[in-house]
Protein backbone atom coordinates (compact mmCIF):
# COMPACT_ATOMS: atom_id res chain seq x y z
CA UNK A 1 8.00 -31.08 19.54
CA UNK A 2 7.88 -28.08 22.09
CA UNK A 3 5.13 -26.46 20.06
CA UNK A 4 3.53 -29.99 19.70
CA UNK A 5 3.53 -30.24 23.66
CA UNK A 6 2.52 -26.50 24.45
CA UNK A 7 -0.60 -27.10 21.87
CA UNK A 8 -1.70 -29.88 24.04
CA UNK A 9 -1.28 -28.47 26.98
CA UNK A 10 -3.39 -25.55 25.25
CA UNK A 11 -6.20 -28.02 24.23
CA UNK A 12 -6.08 -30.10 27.92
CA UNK A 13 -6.62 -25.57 29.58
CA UNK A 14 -9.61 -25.73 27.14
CA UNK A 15 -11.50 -28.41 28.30
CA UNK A 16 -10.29 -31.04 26.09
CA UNK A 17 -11.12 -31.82 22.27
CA UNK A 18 -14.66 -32.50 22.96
CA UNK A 19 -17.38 -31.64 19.90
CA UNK A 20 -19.69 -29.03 20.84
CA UNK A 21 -23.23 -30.24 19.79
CA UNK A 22 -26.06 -28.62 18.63
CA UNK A 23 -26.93 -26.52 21.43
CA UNK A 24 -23.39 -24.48 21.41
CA UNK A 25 -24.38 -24.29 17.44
CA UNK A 26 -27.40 -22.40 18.29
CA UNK A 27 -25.46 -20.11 20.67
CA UNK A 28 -22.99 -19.61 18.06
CA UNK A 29 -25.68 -18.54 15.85
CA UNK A 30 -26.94 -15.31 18.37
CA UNK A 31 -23.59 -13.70 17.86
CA UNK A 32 -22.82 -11.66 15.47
CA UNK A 33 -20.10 -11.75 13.37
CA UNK A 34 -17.06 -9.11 12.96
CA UNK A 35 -16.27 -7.81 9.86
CA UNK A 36 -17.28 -9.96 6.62
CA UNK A 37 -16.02 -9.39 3.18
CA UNK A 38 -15.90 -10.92 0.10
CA UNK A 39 -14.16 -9.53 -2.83
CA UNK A 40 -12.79 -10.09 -6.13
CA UNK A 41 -8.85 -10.47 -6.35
CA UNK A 42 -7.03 -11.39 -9.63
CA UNK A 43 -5.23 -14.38 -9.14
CA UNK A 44 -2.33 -14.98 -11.46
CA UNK A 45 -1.75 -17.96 -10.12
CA UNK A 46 -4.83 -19.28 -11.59
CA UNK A 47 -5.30 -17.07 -14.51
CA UNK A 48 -8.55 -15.37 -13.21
CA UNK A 49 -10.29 -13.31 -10.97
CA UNK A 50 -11.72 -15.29 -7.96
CA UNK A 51 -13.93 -14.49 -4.36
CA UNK A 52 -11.49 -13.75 -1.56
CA UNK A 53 -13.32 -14.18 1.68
CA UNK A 54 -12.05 -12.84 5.23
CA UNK A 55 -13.55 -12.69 8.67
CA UNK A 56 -13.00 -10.89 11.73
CA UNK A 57 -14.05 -11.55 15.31
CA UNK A 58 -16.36 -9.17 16.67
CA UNK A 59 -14.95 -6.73 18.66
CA UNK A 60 -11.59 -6.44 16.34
CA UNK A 61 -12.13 -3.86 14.14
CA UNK A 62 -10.05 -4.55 10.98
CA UNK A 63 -7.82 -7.48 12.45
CA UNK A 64 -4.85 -5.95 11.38
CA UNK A 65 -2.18 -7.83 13.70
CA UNK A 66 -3.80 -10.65 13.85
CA UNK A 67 -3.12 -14.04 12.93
CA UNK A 68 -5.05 -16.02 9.82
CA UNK A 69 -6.34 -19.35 9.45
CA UNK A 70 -6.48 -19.94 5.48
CA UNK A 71 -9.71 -21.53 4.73
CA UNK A 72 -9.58 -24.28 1.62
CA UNK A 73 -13.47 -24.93 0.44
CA UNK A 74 -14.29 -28.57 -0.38
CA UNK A 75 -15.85 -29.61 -3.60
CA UNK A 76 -19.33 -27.98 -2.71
CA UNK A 77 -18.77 -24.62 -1.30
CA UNK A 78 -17.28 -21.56 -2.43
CA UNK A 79 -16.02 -18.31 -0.49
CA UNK A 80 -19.53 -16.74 -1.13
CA UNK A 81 -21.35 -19.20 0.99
CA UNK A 82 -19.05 -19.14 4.34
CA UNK A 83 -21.09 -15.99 5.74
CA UNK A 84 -24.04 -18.00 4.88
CA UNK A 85 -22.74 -21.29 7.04
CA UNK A 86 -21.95 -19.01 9.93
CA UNK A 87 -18.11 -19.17 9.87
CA UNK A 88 -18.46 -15.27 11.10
CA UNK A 89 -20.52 -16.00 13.74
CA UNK A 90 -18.49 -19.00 14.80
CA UNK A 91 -15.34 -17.29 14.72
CA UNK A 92 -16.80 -14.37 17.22
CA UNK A 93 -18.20 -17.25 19.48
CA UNK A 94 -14.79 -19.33 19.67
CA UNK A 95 -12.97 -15.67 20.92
CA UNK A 96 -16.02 -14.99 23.04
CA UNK A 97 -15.63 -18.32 25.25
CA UNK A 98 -11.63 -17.32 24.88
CA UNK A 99 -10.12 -18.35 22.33
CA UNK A 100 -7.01 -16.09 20.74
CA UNK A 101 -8.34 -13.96 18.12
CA UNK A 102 -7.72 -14.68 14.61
CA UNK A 103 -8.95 -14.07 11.21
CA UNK A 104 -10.14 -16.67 8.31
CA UNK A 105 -9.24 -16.00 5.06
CA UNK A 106 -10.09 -17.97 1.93
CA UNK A 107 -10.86 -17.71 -2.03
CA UNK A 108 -12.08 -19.42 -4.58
CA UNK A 109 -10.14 -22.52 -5.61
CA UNK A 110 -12.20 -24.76 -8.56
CA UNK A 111 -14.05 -27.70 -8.17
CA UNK A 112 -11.14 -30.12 -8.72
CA UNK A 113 -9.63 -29.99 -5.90
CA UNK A 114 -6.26 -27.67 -4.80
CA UNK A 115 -3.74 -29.45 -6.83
CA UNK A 116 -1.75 -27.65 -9.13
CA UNK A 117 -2.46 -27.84 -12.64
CA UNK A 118 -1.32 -26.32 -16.22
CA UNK A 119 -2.28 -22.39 -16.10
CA UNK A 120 -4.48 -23.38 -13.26
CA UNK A 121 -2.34 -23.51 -9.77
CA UNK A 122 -5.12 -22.89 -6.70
CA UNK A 123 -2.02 -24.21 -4.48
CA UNK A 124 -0.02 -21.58 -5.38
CA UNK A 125 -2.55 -19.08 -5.08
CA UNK A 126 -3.02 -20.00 -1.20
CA UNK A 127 0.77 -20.18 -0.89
CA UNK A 128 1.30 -16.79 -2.11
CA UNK A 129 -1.51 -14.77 -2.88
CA UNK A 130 -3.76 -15.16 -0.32
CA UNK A 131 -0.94 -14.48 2.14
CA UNK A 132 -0.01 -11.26 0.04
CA UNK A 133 -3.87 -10.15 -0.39
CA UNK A 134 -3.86 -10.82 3.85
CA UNK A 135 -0.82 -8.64 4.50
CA UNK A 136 -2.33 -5.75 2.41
CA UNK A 137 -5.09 -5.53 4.83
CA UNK A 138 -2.87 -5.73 7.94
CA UNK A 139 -3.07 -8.80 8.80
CA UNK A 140 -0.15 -10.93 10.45
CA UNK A 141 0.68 -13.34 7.91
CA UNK A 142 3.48 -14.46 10.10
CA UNK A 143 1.38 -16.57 12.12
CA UNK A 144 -0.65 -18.94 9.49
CA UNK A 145 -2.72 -21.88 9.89
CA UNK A 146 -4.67 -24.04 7.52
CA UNK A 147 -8.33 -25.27 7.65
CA UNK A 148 -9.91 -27.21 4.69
CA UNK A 149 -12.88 -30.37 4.73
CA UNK A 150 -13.02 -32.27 1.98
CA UNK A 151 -11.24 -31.88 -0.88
CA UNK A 152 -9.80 -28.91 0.75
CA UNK A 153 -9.03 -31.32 3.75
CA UNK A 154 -6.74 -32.90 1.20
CA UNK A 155 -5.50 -29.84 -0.22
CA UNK A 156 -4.48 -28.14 3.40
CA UNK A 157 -2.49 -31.36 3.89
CA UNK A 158 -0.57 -31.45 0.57
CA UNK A 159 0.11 -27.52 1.39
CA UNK A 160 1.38 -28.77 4.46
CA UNK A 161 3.33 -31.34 2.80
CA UNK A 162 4.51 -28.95 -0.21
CA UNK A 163 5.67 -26.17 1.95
CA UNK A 164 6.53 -27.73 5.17
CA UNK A 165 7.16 -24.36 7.12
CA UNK A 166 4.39 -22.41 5.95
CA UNK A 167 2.07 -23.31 8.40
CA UNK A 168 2.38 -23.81 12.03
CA UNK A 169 -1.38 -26.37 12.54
CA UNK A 170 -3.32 -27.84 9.61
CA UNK A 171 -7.04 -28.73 10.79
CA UNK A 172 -8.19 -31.04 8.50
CA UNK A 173 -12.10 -32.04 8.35
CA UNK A 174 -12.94 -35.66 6.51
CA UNK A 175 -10.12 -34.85 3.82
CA UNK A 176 -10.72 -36.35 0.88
CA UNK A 177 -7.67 -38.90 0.93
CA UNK A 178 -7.38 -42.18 -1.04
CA UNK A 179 -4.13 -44.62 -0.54
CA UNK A 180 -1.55 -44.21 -2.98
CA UNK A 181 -2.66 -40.42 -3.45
CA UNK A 182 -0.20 -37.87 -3.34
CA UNK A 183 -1.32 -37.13 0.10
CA UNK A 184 -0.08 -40.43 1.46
CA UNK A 185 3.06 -40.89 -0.52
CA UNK A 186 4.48 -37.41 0.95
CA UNK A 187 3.11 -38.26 4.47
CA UNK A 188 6.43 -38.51 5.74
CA UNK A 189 6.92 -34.72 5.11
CA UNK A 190 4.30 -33.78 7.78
CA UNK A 191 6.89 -34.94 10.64
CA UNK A 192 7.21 -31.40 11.93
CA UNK A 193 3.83 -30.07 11.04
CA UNK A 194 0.89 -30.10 14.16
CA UNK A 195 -2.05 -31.89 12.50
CA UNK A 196 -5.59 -32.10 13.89
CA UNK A 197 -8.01 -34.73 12.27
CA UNK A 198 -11.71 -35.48 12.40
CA UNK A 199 -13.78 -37.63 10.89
CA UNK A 200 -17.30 -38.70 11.16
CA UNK A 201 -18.10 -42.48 12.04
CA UNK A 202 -20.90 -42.65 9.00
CA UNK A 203 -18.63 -40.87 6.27
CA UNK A 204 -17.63 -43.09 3.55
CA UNK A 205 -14.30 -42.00 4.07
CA UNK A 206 -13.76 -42.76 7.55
CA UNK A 207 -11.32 -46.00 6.44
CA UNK A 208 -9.32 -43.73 3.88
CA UNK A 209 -8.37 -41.32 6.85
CA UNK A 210 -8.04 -43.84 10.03
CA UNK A 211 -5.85 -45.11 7.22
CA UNK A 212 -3.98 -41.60 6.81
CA UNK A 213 -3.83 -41.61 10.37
CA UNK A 214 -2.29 -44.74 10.76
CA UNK A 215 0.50 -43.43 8.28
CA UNK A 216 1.52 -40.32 10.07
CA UNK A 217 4.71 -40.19 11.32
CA UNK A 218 3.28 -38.22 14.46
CA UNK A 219 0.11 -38.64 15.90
CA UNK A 220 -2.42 -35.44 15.42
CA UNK A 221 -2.17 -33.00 18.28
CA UNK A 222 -6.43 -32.52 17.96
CA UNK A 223 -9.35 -34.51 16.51
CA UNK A 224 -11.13 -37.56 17.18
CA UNK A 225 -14.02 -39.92 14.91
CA UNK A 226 -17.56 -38.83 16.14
CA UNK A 227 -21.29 -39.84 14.45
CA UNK A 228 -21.70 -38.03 11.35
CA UNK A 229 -21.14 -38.32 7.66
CA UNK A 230 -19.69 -36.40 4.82
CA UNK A 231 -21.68 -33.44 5.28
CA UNK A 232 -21.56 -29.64 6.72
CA UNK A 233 -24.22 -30.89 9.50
CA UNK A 234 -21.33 -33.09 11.00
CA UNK A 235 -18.57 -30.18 10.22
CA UNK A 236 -20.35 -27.36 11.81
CA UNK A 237 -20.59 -29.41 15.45
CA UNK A 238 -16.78 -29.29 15.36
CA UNK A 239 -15.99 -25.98 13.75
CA UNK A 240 -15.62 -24.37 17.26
CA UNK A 241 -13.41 -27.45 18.72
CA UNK A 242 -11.51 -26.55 15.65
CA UNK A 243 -11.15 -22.80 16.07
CA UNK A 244 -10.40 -23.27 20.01
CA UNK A 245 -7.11 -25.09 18.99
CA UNK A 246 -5.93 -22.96 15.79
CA UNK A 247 -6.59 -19.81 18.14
CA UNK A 248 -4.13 -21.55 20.55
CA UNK A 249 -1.74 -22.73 17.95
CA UNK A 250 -1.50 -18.80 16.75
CA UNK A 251 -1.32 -16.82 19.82
């Protein structure tokens, strides 16, 4: 509950959990990123070898010491696109306009979704081998938080749910939640874990997560329903909203 009320207090210092529009978007895109990488790992976890993706913010060198955000993709997207959508750039701009520093790092996870399944366990692979890959490049995997839309929404909460310390904030954008899921019957599990929540008003989802929502047994410390749909147009506008308030959580 302390962290729960220093995170809001974090979020009121930063103007609020307004949605940048558009015009901060095009900002964000002037910047340019820190260092961008994608490589192959070989994840045993999922019997293969799979994109690992990390980000720096400008001006950081390495990032070794800092924080990470783990990044789960939705059904769509893999870790070869984010440099393409700008998650560099939008990183740099969040710790331009001061936000704590902090580095994203994601890989490849299926199609399916993040939930575990015979010789094929993506969950386990962002439990423990992203983590591991993170520390070898000197990151701080002390300090973790989770980001996902989509299916990965979904997946960063059952993460959360899974491992209940792991993380210290799961953002979750339009996860892809249905009642009677697994999601919602280990809901209860999230009691200690800072959640932040968006939605857009137009996504066919929107009932699925007010529903989610509803069912928490804390409110989110972050998010709010805005226009929009189920689409990376409505979940770039609050990518640096987002990043403001994992930066905080992590410092």
């Amino acid at each position: 509950m302390r962290r729960r009320t220093l995170l809001r207090s974090a979020i009121a210092a930063a103007g609020g959990v307004g949605v940048v529009g558009v015009n901060g978007l095009s900002r964000a895109a002037e910047i340019q990123p820190g260092a961008e990488r994608v490589e192959k790992k070989d994840s045993v976890s999922r019997g293969r070898s799979v994109d690992f993706y990390t980000a720096v913010p400008a001006g950081h060198g390495d990032g070794k010491g800092l924080p990470v955000c783990i990044v789960l993709h939705g059904a769509a997207k893999r870790p070869g696109d984010f440099a393409r959508l700008g998650f560099g750039r939008a990183l740099s701009r969040a710790v331009e306009k001061g936000a704590p520093p902090f580095v994203l790092a994601g890989a490849n996870g299926g199609r399916r979704g993040w939930r575990p399944k015979p010789g094929d366990d993506p969950q386990r692979m962002a439990y423990e081998e992203v983590p591991n890959w993170c520390a070898e490049r000197g990151f701080d995997i002390t300090r973790l938080a989770l980001w996902g839309w989509s299916t990965g929404g979904a997946g960063a909460l059952l993460l959360a749910e899974t491992f209940r310390s792991f993380a210290r904030l799961t953002a979750a954008f339009s996860p892809a939640v249905a009642l009677g899921d697994q999601v919602f019957e280990q809901v209860g599990r999230l009691r200690s874990q800072p959640l932040g929540l968006w939605c857009g008003l137009d996504d066919r989802l929107l009932k699925n997560v007010q529903a989610l929502q509803r069912a928490l047994p804390l409110p989110p410390v972050a998010g709010r329903y805005t226009d929009g749909g189920h689409t990376f147009d409505y979940w770039q506008t609050i990518i640096p909203e987002a990043f403001r308030i994992i930066g905080s959580t992590l410092d």
